[in-house]
N, C-alpha and C. Protein backbone atom coordinates (compact mmCIF):
# COMPACT_ATOMS: atom_id res chain seq x y z
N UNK A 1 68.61 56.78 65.52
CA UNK A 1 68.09 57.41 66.71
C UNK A 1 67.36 56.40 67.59
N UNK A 2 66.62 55.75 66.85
CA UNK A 2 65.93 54.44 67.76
C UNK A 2 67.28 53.51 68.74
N UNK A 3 68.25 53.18 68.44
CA UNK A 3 68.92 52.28 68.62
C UNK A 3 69.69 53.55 70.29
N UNK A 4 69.65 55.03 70.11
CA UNK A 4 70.02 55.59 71.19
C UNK A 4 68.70 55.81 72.41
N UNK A 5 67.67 55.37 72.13
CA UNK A 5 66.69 55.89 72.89
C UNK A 5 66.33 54.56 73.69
N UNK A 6 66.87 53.26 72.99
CA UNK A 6 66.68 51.86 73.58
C UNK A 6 67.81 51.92 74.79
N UNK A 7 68.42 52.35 74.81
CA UNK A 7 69.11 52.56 76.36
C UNK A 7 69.09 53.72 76.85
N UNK A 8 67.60 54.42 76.66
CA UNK A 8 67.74 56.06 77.54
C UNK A 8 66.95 55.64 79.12
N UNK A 9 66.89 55.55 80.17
CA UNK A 9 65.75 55.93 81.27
C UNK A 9 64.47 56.51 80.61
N UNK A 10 64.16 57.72 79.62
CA UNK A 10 63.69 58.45 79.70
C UNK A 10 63.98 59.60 78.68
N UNK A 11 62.82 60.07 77.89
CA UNK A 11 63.53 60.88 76.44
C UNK A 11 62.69 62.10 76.89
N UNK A 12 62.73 63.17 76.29
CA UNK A 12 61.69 64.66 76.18
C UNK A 12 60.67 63.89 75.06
N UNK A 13 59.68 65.23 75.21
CA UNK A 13 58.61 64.66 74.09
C UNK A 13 59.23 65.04 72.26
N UNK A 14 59.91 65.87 72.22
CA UNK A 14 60.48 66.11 71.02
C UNK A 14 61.59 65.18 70.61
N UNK A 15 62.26 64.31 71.34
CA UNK A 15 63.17 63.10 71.16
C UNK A 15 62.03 62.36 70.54
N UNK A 16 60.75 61.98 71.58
CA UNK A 16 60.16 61.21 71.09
C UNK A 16 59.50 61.36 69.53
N UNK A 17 59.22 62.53 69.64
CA UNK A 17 57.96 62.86 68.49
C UNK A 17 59.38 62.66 67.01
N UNK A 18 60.10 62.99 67.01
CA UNK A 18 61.77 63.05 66.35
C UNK A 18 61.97 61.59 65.32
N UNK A 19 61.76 60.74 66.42
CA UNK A 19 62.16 59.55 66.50
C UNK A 19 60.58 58.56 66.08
N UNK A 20 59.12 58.60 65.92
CA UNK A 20 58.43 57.99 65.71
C UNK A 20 58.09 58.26 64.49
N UNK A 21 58.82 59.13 63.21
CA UNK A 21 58.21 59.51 62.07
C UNK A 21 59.71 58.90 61.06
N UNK A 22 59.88 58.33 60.51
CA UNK A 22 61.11 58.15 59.38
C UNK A 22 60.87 59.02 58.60
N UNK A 23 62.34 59.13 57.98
CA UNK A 23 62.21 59.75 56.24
C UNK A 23 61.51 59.28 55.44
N UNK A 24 61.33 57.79 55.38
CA UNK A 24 60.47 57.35 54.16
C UNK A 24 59.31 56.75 54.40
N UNK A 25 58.41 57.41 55.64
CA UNK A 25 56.95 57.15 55.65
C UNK A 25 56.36 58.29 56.41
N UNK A 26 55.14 58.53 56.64
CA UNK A 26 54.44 59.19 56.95
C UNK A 26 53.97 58.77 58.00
N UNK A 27 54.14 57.06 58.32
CA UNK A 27 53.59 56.50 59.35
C UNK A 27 53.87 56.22 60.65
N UNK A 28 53.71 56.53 61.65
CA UNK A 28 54.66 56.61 62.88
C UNK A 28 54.79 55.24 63.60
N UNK A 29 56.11 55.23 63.88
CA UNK A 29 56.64 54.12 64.30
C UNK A 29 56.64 54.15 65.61
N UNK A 30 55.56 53.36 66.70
CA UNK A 30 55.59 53.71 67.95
C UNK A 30 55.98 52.97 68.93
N UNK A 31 56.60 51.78 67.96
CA UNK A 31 57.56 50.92 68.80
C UNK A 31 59.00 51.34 69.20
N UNK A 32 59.48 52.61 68.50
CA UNK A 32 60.61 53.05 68.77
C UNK A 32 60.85 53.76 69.68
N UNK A 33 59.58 54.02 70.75
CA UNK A 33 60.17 55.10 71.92
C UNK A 33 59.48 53.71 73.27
N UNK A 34 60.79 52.88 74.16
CA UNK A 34 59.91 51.76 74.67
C UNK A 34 60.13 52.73 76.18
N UNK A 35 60.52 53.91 76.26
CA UNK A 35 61.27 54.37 78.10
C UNK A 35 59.98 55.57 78.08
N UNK A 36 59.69 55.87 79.12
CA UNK A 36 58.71 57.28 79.35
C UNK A 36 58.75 58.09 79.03
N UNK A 37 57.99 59.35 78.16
CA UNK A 37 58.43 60.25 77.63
C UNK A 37 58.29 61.60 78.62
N UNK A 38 59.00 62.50 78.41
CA UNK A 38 58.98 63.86 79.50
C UNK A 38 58.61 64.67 78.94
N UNK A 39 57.10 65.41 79.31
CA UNK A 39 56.29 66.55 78.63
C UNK A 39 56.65 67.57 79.53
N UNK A 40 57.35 68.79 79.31
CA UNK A 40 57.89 69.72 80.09
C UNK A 40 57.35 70.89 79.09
N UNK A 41 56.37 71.52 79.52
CA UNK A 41 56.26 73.06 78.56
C UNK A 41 55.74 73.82 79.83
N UNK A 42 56.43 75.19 78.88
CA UNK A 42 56.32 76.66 79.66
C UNK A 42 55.68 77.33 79.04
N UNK A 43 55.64 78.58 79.23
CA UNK A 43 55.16 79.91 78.35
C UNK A 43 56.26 79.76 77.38
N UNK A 44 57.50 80.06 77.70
CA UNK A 44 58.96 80.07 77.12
C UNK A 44 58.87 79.08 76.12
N UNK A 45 58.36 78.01 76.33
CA UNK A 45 59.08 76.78 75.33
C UNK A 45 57.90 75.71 75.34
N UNK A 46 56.59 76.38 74.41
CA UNK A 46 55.72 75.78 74.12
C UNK A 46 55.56 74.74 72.93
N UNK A 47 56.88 74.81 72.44
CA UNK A 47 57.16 73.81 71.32
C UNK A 47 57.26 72.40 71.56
N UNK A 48 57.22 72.21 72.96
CA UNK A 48 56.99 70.79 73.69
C UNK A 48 55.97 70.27 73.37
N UNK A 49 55.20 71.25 73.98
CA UNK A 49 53.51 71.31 74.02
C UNK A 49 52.91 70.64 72.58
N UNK A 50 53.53 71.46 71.61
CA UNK A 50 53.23 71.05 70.40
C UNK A 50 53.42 69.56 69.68
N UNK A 51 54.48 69.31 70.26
CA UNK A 51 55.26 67.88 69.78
C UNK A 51 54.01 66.86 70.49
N UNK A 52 53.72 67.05 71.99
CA UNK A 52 53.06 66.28 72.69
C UNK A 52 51.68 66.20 72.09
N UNK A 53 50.95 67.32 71.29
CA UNK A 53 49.39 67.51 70.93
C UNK A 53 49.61 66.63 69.31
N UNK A 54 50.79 66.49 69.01
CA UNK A 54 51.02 66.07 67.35
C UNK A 54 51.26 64.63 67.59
N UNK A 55 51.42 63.60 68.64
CA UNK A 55 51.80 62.82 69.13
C UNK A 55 50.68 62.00 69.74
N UNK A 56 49.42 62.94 70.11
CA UNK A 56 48.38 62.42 70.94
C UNK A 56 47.44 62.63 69.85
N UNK A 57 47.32 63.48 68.83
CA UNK A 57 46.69 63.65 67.38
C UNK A 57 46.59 62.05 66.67
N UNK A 58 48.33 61.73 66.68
CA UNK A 58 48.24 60.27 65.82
C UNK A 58 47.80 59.24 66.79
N UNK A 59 48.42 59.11 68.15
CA UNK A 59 47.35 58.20 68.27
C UNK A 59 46.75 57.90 68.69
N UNK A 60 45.31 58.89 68.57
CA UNK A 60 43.90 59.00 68.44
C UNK A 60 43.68 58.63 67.31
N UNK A 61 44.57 58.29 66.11
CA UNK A 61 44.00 58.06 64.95
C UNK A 61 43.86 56.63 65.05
N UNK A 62 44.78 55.85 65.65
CA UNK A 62 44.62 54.39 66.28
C UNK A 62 43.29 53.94 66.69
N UNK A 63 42.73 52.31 66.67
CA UNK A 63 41.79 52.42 67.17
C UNK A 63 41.89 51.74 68.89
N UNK A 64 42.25 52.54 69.71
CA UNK A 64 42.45 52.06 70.76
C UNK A 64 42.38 53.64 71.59
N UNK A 65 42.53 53.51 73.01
CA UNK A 65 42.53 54.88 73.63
C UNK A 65 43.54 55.40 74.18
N UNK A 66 43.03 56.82 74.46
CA UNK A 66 44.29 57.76 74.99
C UNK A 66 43.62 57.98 76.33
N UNK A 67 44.51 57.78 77.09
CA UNK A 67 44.36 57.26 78.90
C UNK A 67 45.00 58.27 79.20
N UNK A 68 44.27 59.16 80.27
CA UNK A 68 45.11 60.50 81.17
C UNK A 68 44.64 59.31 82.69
N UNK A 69 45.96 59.67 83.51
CA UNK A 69 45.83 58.95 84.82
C UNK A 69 45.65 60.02 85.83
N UNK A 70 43.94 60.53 86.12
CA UNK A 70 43.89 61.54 87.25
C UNK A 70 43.71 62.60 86.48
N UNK A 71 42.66 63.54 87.02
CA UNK A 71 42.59 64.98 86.89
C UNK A 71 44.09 65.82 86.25
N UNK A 72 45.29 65.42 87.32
CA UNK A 72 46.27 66.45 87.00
C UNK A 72 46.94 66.18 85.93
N UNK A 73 46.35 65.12 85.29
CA UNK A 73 47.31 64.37 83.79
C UNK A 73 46.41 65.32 82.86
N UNK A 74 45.45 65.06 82.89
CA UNK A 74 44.51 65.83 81.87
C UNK A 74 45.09 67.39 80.92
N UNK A 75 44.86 67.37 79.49
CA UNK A 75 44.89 68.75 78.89
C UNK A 75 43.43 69.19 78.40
N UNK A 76 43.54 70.24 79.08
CA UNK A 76 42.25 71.51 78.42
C UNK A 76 41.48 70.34 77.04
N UNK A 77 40.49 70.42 77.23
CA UNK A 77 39.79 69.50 76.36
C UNK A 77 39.18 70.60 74.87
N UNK A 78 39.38 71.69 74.91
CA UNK A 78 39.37 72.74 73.75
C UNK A 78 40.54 72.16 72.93
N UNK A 79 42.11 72.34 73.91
CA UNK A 79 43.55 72.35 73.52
C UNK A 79 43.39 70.81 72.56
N UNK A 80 42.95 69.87 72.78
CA UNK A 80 42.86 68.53 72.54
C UNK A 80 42.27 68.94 71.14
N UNK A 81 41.00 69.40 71.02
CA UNK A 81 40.11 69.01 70.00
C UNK A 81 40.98 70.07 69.21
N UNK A 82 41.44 71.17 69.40
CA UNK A 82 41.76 71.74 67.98
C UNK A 82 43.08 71.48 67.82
N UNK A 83 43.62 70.74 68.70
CA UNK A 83 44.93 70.16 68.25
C UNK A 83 44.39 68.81 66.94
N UNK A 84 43.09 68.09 66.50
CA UNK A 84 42.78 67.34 65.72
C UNK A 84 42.88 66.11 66.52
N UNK A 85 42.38 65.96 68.07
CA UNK A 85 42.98 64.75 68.88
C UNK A 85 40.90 64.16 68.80
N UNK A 86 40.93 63.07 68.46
CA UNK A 86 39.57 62.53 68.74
C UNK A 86 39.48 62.39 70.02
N UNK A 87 38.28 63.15 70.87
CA UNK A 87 38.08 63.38 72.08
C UNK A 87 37.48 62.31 72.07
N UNK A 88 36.83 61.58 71.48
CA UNK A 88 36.32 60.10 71.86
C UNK A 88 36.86 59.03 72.21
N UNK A 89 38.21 59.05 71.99
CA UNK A 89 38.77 57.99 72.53
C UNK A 89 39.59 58.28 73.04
N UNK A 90 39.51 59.61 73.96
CA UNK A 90 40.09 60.22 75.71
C UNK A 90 39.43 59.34 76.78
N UNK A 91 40.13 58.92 77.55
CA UNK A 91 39.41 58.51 78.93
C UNK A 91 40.11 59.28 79.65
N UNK A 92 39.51 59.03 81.22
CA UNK A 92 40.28 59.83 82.22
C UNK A 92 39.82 58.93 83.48
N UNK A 93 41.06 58.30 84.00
CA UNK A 93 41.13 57.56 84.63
C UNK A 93 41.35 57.71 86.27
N UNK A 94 40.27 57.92 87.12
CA UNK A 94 40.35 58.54 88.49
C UNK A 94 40.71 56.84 89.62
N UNK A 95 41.22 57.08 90.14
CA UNK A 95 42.27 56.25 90.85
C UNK A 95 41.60 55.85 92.53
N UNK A 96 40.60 55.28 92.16
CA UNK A 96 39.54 55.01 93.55
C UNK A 96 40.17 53.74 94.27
N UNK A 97 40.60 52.89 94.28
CA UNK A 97 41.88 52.31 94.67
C UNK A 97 43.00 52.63 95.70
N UNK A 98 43.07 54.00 94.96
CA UNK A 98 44.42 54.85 95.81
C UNK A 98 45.69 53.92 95.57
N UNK A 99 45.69 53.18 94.19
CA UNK A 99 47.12 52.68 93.88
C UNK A 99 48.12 53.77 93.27
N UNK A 100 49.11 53.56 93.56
CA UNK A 100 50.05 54.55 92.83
C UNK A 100 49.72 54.89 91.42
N UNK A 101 50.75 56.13 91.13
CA UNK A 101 50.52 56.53 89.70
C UNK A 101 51.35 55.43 88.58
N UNK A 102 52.53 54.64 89.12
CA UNK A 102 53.35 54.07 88.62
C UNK A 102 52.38 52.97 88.23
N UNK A 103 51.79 52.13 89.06
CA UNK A 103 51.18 51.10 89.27
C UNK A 103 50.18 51.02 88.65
N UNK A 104 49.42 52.08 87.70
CA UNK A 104 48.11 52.27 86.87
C UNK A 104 48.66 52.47 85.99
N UNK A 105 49.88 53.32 85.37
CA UNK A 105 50.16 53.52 84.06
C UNK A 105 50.84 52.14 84.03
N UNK A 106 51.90 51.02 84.50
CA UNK A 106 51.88 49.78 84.35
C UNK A 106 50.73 49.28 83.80
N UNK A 107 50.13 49.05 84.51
CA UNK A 107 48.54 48.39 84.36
C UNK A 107 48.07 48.52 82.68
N UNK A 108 47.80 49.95 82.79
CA UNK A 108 47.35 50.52 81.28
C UNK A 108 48.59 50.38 80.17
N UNK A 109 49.38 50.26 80.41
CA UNK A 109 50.41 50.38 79.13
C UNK A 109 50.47 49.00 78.66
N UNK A 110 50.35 47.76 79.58
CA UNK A 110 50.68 46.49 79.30
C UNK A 110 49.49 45.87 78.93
N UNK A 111 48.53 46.44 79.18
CA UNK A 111 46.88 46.01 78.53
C UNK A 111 47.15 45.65 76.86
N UNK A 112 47.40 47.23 76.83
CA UNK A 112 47.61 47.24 74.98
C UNK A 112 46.02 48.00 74.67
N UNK A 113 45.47 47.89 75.44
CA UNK A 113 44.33 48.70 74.72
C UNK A 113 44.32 50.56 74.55
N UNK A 114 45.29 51.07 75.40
CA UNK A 114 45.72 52.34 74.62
C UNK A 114 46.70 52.44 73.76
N UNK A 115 46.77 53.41 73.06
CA UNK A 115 47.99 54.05 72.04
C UNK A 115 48.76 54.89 72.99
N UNK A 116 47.95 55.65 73.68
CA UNK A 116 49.05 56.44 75.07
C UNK A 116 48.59 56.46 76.19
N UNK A 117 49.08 56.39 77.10
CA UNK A 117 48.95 56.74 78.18
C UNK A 117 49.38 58.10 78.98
N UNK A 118 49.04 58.91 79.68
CA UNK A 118 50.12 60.11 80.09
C UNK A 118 49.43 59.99 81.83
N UNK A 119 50.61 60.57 82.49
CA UNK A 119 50.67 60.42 84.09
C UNK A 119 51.29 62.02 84.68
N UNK A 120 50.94 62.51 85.70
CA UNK A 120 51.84 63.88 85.61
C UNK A 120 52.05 63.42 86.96
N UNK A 121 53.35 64.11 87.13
CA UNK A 121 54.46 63.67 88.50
C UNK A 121 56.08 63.93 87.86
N UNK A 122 56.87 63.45 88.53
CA UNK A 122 58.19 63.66 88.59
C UNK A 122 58.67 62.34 87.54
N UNK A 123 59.00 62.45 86.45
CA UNK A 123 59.59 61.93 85.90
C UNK A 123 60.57 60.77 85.79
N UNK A 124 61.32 61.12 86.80
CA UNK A 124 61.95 59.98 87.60
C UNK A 124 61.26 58.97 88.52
N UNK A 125 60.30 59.06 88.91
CA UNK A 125 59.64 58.29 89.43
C UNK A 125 58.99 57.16 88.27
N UNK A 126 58.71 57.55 87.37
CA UNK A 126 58.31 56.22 85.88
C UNK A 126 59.58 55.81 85.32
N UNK A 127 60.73 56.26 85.74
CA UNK A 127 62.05 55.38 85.12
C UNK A 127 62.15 54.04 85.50
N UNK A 128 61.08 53.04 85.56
CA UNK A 128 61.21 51.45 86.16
C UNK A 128 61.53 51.01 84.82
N UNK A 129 62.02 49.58 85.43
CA UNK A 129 62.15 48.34 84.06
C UNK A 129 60.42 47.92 83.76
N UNK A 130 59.53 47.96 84.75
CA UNK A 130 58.65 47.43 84.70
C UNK A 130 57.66 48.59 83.35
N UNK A 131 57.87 49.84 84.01
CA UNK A 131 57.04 50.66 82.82
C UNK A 131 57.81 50.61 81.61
N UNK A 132 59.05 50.20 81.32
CA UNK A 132 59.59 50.47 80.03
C UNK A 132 58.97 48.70 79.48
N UNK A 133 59.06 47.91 80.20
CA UNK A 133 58.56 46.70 79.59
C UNK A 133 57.38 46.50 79.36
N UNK A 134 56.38 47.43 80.20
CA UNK A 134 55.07 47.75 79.61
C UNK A 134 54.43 48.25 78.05
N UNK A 135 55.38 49.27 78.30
CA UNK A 135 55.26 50.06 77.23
C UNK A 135 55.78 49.27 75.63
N UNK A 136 56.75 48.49 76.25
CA UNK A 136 57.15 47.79 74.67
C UNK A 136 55.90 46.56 74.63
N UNK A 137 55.83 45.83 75.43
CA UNK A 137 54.38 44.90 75.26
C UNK A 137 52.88 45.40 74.96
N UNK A 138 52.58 46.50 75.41
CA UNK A 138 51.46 46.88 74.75
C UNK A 138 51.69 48.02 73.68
N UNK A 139 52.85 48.01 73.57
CA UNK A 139 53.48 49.39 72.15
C UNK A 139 52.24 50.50 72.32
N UNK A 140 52.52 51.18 73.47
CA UNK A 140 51.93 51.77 73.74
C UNK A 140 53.28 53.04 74.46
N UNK A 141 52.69 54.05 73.77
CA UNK A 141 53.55 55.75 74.25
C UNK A 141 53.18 55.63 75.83
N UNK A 142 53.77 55.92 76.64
CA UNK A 142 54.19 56.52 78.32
C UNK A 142 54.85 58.01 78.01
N UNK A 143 53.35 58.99 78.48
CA UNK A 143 53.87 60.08 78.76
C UNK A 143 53.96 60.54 80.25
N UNK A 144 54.58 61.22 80.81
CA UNK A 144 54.74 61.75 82.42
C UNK A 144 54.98 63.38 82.11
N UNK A 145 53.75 63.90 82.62
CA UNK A 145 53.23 65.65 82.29
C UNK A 145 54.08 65.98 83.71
N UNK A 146 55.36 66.74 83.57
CA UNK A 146 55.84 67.28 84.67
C UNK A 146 54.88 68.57 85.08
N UNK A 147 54.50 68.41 86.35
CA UNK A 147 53.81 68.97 87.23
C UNK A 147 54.10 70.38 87.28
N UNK A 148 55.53 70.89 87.66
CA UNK A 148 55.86 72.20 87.48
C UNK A 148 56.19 72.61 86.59
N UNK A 149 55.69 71.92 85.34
CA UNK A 149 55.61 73.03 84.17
C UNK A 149 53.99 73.10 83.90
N UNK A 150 53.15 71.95 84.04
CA UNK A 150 52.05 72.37 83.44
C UNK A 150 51.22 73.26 83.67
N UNK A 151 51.60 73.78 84.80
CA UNK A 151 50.58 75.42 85.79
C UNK A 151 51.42 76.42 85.25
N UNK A 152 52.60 76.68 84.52
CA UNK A 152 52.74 77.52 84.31
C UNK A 152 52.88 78.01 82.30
N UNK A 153 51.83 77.02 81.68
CA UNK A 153 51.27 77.53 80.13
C UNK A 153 50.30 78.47 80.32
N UNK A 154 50.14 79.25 79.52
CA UNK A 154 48.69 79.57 79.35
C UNK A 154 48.09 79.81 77.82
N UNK A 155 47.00 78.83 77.97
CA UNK A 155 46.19 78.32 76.93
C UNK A 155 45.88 79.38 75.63
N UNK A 156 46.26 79.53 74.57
CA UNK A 156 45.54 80.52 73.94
C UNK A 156 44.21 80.04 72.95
């Protein structure tokens, strides 16, 4: 599965979450997803949701941080903690600059000092060479929270 996702644009979060666990470890392999991942949940099909909170769980277990880019990247900070996500090493990164969204999750992915990053916008817009080469140099997850799904969960 790794070897099909090295030439995707762009995977769902359940490709990803699929693909960072082997049969014979427990330990997630997070060099195997290097393209942006697509967080798409509904009411309908909250099993996204889930993959994405089990994904941001591990790595928070990392010692490095989990980077939301902007208010609209952000999840419910309840949803976080009882998903088992260490809220301590959440940042939330407000964009005083006014550089693009592309241009900060670059930034942050190639640092290396997060385990993830997540951005919400159109998906296609993070399909660069530049964010997929980010993401493999700081082996760091690129998530992109599609916008018109995330207003329409509701939290239980």
């Amino acid at each position: 599965m790794t070897a099909l996702l090295n030439n995707l644009q762009s995977v769902t979060v359940s490709q990803a979450y699929k693909s960072t666990f082997t049969t014979n470890s427990t330990v997630p392999k997070y060099q195997s997803v290097k393209c942006p991942i697509d967080v798409s949940f509904t009411d309908e099909s909250q099993t996204q949701l889930a993959y994405f909170l089990r994904l941001l769980k591990q790595a928070s277990l990392q010692s490095r941080w989990i980077m939301f880019i902007g208010d609209e990247a952000m999840i419910d900070k309840k949803l976080l903690i009882s998903a088992g996500v260490d809220i301590s090493k959440v940042l939330v990164l407000k964009n005083k600059k006014l550089l693009d969204d592309q241009a900060l999750i670059t930034k942050a992915l190639i640092s290396g000092n997060c385990s993830a990053v997540i951005a919400a916008g159109n998906i296609t817009s993070f399909q660069t060479d530049a964010i997929r080469q980010a993401s493999e140099q700081g082996q760091t997850l690129a998530f992109v929270i599609n916008h018109a799904t995330k207003h329409k969960v509701t939290l239980h």
